[in-house]
Each structure stands twice: as structure tokens, then as C-alpha cells.
PDB file of N, CA and C in Angstrom:
ATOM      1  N   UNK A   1      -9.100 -39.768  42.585  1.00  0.00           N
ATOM      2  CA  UNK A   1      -9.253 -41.009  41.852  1.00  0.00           C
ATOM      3  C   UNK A   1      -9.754 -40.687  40.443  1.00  0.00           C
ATOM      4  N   UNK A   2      -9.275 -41.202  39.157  1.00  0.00           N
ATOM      5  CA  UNK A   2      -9.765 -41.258  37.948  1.00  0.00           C
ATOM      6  C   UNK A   2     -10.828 -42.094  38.033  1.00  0.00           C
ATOM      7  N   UNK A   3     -11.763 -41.110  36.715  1.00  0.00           N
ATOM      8  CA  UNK A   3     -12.722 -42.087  36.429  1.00  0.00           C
ATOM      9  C   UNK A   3     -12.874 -42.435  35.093  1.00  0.00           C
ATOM     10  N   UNK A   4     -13.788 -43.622  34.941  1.00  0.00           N
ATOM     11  CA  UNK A   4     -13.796 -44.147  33.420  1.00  0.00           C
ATOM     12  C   UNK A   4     -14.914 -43.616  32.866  1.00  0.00           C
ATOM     13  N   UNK A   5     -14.373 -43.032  31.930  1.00  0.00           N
ATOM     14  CA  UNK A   5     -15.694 -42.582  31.197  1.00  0.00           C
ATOM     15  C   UNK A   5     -16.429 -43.742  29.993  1.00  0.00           C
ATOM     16  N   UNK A   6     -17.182 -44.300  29.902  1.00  0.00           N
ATOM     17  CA  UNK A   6     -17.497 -44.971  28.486  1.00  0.00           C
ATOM     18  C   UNK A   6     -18.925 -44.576  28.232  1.00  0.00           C
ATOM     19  N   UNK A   7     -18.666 -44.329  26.693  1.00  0.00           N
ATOM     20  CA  UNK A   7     -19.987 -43.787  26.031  1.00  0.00           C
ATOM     21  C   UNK A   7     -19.783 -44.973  24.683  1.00  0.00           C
ATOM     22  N   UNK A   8     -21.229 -44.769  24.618  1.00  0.00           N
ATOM     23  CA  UNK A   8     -21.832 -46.045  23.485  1.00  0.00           C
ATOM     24  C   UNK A   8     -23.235 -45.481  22.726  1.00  0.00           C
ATOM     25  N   UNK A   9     -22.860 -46.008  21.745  1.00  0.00           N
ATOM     26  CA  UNK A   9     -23.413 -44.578  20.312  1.00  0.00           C
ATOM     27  C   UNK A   9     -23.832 -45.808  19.083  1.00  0.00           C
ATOM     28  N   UNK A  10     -24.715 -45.056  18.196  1.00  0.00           N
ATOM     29  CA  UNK A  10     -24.725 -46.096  16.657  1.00  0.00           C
ATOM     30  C   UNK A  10     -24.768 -44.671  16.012  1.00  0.00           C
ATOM     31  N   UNK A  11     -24.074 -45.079  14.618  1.00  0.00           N
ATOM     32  CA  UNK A  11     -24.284 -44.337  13.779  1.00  0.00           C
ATOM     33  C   UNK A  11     -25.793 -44.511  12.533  1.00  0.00           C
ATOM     34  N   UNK A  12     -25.698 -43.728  12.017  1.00  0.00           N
ATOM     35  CA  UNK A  12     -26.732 -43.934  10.896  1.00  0.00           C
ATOM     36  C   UNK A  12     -26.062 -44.615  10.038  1.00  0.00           C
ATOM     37  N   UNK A  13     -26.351 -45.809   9.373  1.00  0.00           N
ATOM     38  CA  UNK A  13     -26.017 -46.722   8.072  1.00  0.00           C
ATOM     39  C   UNK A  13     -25.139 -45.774   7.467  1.00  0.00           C
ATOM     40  N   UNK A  14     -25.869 -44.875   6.558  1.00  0.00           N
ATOM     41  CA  UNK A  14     -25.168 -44.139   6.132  1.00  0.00           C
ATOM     42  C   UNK A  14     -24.115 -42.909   6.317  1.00  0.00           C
ATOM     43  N   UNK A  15     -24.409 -42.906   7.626  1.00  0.00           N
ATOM     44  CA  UNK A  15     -23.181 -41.866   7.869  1.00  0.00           C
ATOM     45  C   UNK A  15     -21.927 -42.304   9.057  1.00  0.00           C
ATOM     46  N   UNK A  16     -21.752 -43.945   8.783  1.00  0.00           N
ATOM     47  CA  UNK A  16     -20.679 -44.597   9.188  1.00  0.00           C
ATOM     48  C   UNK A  16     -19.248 -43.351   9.030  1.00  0.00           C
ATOM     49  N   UNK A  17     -19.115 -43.431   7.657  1.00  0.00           N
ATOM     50  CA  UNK A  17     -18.040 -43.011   7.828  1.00  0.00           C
ATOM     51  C   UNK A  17     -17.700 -41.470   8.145  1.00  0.00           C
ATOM     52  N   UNK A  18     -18.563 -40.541   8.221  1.00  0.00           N
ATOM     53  CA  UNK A  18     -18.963 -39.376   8.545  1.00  0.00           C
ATOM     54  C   UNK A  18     -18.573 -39.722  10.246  1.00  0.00           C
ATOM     55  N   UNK A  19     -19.035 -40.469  10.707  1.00  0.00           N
ATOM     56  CA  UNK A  19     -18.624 -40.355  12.151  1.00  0.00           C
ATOM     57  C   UNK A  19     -17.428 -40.519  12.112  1.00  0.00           C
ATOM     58  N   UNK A  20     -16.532 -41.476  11.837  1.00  0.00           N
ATOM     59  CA  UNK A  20     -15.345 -41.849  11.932  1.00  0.00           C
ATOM     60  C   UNK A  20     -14.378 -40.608  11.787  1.00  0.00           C
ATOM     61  N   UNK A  21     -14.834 -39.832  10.247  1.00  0.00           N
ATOM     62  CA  UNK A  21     -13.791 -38.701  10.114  1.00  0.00           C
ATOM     63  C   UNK A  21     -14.258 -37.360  11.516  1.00  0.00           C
ATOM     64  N   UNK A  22     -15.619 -37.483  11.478  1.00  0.00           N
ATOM     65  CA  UNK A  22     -15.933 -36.643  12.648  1.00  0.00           C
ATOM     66  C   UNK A  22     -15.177 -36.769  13.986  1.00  0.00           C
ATOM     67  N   UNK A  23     -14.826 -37.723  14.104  1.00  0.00           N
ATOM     68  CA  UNK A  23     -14.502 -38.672  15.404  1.00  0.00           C
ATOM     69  C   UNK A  23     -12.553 -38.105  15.280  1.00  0.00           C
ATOM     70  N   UNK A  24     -12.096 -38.251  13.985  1.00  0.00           N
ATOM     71  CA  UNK A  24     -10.875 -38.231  13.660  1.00  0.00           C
ATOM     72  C   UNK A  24     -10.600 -37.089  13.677  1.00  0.00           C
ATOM     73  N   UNK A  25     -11.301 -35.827  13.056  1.00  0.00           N
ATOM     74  CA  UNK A  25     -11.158 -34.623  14.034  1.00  0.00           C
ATOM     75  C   UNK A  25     -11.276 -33.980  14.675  1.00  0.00           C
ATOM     76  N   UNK A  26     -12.057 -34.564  15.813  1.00  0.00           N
ATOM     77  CA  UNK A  26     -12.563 -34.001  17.156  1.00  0.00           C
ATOM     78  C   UNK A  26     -11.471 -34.491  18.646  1.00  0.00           C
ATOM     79  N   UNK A  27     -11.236 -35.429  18.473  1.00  0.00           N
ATOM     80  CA  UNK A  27     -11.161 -36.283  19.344  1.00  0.00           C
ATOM     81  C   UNK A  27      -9.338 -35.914  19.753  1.00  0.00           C
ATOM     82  N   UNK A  28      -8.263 -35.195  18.586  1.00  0.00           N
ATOM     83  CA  UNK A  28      -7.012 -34.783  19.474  1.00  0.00           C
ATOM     84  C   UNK A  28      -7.479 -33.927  19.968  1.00  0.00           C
ATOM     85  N   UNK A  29      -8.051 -33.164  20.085  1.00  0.00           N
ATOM     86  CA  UNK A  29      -8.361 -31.821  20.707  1.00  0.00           C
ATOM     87  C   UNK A  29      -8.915 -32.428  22.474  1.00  0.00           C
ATOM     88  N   UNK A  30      -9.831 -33.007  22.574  1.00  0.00           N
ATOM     89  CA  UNK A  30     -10.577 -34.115  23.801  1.00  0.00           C
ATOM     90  C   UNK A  30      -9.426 -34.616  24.425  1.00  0.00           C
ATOM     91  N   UNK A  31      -8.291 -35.485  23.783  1.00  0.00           N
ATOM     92  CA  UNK A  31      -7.314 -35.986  24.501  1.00  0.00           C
ATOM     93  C   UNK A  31      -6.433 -34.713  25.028  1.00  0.00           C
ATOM     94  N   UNK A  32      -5.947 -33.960  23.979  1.00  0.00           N
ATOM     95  CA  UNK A  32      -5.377 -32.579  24.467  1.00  0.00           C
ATOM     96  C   UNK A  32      -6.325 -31.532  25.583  1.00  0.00           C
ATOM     97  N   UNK A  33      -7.345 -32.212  26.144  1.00  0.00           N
ATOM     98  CA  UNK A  33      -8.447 -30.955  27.129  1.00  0.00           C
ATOM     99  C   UNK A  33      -7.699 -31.738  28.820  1.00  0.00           C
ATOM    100  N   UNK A  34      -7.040 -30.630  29.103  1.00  0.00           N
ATOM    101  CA  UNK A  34      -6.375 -30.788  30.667  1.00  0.00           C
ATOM    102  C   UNK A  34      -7.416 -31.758  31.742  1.00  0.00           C
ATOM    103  N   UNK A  35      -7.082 -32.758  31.758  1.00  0.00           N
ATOM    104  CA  UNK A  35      -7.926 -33.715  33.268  1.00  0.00           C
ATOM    105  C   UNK A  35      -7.942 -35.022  31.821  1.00  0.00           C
ATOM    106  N   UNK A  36      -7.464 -34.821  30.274  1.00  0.00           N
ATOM    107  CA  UNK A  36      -7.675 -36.467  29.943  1.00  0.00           C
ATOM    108  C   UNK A  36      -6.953 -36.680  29.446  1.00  0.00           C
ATOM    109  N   UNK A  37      -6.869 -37.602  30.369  1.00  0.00           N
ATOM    110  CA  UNK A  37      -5.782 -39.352  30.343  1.00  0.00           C
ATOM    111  C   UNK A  37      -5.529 -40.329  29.709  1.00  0.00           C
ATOM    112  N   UNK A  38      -6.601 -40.441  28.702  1.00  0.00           N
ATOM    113  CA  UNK A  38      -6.601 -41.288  28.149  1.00  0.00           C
ATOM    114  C   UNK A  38      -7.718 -41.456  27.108  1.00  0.00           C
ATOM    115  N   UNK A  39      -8.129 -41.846  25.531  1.00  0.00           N
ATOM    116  CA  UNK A  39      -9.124 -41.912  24.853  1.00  0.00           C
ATOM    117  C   UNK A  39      -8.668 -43.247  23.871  1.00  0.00           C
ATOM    118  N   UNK A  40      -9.866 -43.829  24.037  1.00  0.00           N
ATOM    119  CA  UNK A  40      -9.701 -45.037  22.833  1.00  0.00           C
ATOM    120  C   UNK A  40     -10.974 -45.077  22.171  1.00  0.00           C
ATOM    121  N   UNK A  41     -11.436 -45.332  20.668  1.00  0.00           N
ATOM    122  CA  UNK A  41     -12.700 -45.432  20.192  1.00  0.00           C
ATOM    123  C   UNK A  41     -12.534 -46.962  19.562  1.00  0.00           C
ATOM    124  N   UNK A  42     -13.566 -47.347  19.378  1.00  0.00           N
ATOM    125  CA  UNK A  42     -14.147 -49.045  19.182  1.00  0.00           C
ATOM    126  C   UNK A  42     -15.088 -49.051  18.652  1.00  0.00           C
ATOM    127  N   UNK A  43     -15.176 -50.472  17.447  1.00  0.00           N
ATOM    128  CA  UNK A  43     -16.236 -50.025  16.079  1.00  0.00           C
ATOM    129  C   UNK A  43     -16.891 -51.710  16.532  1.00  0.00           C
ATOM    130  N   UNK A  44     -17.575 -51.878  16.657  1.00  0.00           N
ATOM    131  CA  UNK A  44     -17.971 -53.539  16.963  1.00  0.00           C
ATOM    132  C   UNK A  44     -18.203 -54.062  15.393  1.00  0.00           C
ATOM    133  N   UNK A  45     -17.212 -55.338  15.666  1.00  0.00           N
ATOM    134  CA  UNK A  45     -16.910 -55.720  14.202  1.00  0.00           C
ATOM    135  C   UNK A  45     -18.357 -56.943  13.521  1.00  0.00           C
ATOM    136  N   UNK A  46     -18.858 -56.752  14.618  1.00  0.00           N
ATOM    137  CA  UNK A  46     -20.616 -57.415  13.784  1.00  0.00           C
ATOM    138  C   UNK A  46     -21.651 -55.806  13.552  1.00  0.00           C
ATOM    139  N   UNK A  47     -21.322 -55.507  14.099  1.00  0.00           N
ATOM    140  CA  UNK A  47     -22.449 -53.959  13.847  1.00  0.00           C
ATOM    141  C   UNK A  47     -21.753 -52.832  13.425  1.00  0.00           C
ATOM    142  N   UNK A  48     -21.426 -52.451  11.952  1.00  0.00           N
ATOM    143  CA  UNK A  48     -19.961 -51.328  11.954  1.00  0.00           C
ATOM    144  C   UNK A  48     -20.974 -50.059  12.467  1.00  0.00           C
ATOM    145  N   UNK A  49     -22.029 -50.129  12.807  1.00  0.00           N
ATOM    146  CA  UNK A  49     -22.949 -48.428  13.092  1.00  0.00           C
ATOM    147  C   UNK A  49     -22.622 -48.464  14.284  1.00  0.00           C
ATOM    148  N   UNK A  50     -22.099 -49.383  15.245  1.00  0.00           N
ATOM    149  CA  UNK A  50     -21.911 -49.249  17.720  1.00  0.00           C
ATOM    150  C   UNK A  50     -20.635 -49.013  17.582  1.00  0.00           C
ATOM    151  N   UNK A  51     -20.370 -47.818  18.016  1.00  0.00           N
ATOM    152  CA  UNK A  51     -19.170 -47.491  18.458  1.00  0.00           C
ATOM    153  C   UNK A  51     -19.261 -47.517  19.734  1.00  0.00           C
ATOM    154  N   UNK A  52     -17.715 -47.396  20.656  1.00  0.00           N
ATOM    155  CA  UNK A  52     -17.601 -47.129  21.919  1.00  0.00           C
ATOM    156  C   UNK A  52     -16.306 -46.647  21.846  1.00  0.00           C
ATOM    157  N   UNK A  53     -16.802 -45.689  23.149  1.00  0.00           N
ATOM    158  CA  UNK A  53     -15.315 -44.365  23.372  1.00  0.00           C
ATOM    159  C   UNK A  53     -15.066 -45.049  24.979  1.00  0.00           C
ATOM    160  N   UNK A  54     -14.406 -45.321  25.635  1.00  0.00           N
ATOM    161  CA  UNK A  54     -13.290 -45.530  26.449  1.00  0.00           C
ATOM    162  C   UNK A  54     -12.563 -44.323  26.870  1.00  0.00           C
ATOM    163  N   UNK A  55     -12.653 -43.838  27.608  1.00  0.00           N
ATOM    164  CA  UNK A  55     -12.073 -42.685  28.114  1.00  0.00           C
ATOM    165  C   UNK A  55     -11.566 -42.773  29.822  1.00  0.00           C
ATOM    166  N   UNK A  56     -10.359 -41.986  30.115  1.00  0.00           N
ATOM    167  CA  UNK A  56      -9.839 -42.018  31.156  1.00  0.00           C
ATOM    168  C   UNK A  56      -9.808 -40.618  31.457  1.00  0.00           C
ATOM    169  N   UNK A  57     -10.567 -39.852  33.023  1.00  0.00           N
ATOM    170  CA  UNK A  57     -10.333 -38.290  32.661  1.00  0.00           C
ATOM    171  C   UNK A  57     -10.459 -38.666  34.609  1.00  0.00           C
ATOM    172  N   UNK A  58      -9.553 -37.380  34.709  1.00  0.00           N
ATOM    173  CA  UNK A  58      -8.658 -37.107  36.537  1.00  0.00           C
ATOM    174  C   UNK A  58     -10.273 -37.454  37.304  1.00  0.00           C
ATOM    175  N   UNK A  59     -11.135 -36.566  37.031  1.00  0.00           N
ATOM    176  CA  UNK A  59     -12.447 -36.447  37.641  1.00  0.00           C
ATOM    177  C   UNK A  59     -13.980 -36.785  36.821  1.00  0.00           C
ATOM    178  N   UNK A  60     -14.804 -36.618  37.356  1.00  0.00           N
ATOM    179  CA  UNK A  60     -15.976 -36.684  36.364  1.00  0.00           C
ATOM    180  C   UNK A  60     -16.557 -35.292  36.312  1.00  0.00           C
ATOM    181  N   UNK A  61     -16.301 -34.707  37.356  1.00  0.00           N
ATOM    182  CA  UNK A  61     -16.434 -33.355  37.080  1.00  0.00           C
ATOM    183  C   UNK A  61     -15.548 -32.512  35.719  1.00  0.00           C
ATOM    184  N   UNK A  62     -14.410 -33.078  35.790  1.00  0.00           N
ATOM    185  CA  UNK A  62     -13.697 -32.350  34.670  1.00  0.00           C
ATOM    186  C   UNK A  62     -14.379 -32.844  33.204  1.00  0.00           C
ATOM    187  N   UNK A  63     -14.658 -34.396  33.056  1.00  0.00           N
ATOM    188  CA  UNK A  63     -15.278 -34.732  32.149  1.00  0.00           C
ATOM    189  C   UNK A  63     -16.431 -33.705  31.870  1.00  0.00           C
ATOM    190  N   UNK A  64     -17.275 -33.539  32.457  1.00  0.00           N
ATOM    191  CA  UNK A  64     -18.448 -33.284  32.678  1.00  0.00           C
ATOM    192  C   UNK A  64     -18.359 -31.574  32.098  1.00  0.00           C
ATOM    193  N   UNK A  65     -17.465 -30.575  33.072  1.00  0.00           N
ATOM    194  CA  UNK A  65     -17.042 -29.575  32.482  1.00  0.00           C
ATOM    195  C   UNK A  65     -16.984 -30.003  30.436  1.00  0.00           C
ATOM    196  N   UNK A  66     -16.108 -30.862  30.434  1.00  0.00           N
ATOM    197  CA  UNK A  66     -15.728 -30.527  29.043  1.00  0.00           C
ATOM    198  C   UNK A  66     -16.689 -30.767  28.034  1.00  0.00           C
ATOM    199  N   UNK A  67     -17.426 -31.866  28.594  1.00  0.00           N
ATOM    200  CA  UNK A  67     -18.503 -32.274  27.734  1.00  0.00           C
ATOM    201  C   UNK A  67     -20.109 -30.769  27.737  1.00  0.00           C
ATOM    202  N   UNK A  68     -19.752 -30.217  28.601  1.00  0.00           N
ATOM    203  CA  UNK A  68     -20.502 -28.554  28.512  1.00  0.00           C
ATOM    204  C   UNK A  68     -20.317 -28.166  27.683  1.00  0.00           C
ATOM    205  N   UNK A  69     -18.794 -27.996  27.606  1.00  0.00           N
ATOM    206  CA  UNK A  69     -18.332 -26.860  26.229  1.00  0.00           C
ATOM    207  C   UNK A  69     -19.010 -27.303  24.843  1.00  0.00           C
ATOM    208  N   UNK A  70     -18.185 -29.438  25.049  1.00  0.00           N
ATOM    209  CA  UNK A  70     -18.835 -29.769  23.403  1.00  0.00           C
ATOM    210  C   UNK A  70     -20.257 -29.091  23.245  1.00  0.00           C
ATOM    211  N   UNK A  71     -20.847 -29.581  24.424  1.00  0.00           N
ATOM    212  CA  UNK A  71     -22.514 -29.154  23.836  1.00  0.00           C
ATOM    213  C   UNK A  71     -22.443 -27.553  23.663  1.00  0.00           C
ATOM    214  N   UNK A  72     -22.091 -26.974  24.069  1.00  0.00           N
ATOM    215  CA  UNK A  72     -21.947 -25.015  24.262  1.00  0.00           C
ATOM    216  C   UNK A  72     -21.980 -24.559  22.561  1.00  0.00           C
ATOM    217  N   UNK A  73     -20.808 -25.420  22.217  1.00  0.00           N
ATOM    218  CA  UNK A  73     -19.916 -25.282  20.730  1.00  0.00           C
ATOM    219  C   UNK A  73     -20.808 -25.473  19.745  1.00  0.00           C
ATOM    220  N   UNK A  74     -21.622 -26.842  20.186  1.00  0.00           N
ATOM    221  CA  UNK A  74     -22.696 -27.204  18.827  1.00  0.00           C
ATOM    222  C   UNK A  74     -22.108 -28.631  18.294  1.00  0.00           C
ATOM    223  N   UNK A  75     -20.873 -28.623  18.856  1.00  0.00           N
ATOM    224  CA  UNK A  75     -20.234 -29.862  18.133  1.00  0.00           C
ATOM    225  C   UNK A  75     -20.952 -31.539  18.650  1.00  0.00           C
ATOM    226  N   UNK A  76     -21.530 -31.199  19.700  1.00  0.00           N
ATOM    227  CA  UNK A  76     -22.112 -32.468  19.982  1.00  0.00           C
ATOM    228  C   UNK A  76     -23.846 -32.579  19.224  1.00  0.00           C
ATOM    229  N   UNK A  77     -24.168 -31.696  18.618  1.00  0.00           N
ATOM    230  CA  UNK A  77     -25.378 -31.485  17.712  1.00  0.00           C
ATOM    231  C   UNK A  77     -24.960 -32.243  16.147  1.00  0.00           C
ATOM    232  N   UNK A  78     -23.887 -31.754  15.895  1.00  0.00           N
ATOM    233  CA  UNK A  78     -22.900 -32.051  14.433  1.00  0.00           C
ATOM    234  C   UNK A  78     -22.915 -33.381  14.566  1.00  0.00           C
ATOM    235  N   UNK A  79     -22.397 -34.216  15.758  1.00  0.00           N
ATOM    236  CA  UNK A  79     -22.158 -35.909  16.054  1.00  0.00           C
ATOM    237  C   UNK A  79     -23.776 -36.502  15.958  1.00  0.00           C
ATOM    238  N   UNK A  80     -24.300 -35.727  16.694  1.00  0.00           N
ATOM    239  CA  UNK A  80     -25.937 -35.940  16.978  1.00  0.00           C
ATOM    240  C   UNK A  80     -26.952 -36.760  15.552  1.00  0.00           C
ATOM    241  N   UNK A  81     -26.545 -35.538  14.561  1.00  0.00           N
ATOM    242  CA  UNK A  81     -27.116 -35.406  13.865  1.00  0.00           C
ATOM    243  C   UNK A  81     -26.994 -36.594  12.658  1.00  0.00           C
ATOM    244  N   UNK A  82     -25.557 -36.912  13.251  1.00  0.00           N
ATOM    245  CA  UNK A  82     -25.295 -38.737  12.343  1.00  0.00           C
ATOM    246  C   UNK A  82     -25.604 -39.901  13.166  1.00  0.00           C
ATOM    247  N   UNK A  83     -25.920 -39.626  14.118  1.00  0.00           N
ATOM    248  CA  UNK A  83     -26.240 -41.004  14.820  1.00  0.00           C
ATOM    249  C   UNK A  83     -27.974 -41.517  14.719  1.00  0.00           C
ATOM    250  N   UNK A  84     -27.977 -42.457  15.504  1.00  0.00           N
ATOM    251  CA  UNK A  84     -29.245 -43.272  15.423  1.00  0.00           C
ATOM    252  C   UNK A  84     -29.540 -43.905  16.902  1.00  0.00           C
ATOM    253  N   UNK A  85     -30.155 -43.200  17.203  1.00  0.00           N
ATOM    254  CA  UNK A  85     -30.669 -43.305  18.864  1.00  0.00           C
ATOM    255  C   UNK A  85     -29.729 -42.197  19.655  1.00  0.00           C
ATOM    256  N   UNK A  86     -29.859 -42.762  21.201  1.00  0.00           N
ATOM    257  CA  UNK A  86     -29.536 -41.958  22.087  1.00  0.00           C
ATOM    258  C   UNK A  86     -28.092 -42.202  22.424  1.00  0.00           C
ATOM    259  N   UNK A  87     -27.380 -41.825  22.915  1.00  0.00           N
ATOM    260  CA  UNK A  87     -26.117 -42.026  22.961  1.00  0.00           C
ATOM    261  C   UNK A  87     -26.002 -42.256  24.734  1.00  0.00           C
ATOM    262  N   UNK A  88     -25.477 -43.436  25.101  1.00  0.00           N
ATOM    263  CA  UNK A  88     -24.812 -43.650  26.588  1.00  0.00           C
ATOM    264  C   UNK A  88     -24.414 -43.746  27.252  1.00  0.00           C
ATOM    265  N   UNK A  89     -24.247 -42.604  28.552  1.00  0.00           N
ATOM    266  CA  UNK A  89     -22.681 -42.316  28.985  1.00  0.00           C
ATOM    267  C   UNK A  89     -22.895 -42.999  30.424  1.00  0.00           C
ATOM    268  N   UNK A  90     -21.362 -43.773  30.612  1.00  0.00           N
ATOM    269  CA  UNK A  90     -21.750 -44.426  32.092  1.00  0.00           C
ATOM    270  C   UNK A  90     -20.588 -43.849  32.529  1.00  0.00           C
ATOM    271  N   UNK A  91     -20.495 -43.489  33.794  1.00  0.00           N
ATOM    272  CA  UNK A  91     -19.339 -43.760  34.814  1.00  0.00           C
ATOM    273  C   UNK A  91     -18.911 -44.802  35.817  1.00  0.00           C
ATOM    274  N   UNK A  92     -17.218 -44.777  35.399  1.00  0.00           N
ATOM    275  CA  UNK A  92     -16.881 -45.692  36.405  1.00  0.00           C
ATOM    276  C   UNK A  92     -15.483 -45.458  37.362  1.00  0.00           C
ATOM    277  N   UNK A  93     -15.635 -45.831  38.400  1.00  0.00           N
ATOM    278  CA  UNK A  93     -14.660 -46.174  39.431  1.00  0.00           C
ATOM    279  C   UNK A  93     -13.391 -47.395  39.068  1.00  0.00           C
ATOM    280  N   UNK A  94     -12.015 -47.345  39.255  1.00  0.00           N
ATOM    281  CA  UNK A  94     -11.514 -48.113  39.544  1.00  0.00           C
ATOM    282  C   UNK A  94     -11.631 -49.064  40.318  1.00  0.00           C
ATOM    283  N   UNK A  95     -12.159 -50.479  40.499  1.00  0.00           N
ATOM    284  CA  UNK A  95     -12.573 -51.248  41.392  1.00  0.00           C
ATOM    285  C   UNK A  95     -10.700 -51.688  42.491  1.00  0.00           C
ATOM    286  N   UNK A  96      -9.696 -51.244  42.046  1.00  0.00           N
ATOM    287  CA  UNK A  96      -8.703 -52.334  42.674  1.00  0.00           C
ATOM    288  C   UNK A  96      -8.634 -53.808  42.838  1.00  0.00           C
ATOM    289  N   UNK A  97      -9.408 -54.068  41.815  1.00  0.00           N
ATOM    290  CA  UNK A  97      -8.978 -55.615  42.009  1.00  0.00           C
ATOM    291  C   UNK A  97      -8.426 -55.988  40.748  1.00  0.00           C
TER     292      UNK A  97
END
């Protein structure tokens, strides 16, 4: 069974758009990582600093694997370092209904 990945993030005021291009070249590489299915990012149009990533990946284990590497790489330090608070990752199940 796939699971849903969604993570929910703010950026720093000022480094809105720093995430975005960050986001713009990180993120074929994430869709291109074997087990994902699917990636969408979302800017909430009253708060441009809350993003949300939407993600579809085979397992959560595979997620989970990949999200190792980001941190391994440093690249999730680089994202880190423009945001503003903690960043929150939930998992989810397909309900079938």
C-alpha cells in the first residue's frame, strides 16, 4: 500500500523566495528517487512563508530511507536554515473511501 507523505514548513519572510528556487532544484531529483509517485508543493495564498509538500511514495520506509540521505547530504540543513520553526511530517494511509 502507498503512503501519503505531507510535510508542512514556513519559510523566513525573507527567504521566501530562496525556498522556492531551493525547492525548484531539489525536488526533480525526489520525484526521480525509485518508490516516488508522486510530489506536489503548495504556498498558502494568505501566508506566502506555509508551504506544503504532498507526496505519494510505494512505502514509508522508502520515504524514510530517502529522507536519510537528504539529511546524510546536508541538503536538509541548506532548507533548514531558511525556514522558521520546525518542519511537520505526517503519514498517511489510503482510507478507501
Amino acid at each position: 500500500m502507498t503512503c501519503q507523505v505531507i510535510l508542512e514548513f514556513k519559510a523566513k519572510p525573507d527567504a521566501i523566495e530562496d525556498v522556492r528556487s531551493f525547492l525548484r532544484g531539489t525536488l526533480p531529483d525526489t520525484r526521480g528517487y525509485v518508490g516516488c509517485v508522486g510530489l506536489h508543493v503548495s504556498q498558502n495564498q494568505d501566508d506566502p512563508t506555509a508551504f506544503v509538500i504532498v507526496a505519494q511514495w510505494d512505502s514509508r520506509e522508502i520515504y524514510e530511507t530517502y529522507l536519510q540521505g537528504r539529511v546524510d547530504s546536508g541538503t536538509m540543513d541548506k532548507l533548514g536554515d531558511m525556514l522558521d520553526g520546525e518542519t511537520t511530517i505526517r503519514f498517511f494511509n489510503y482510507s478507501g473511501v
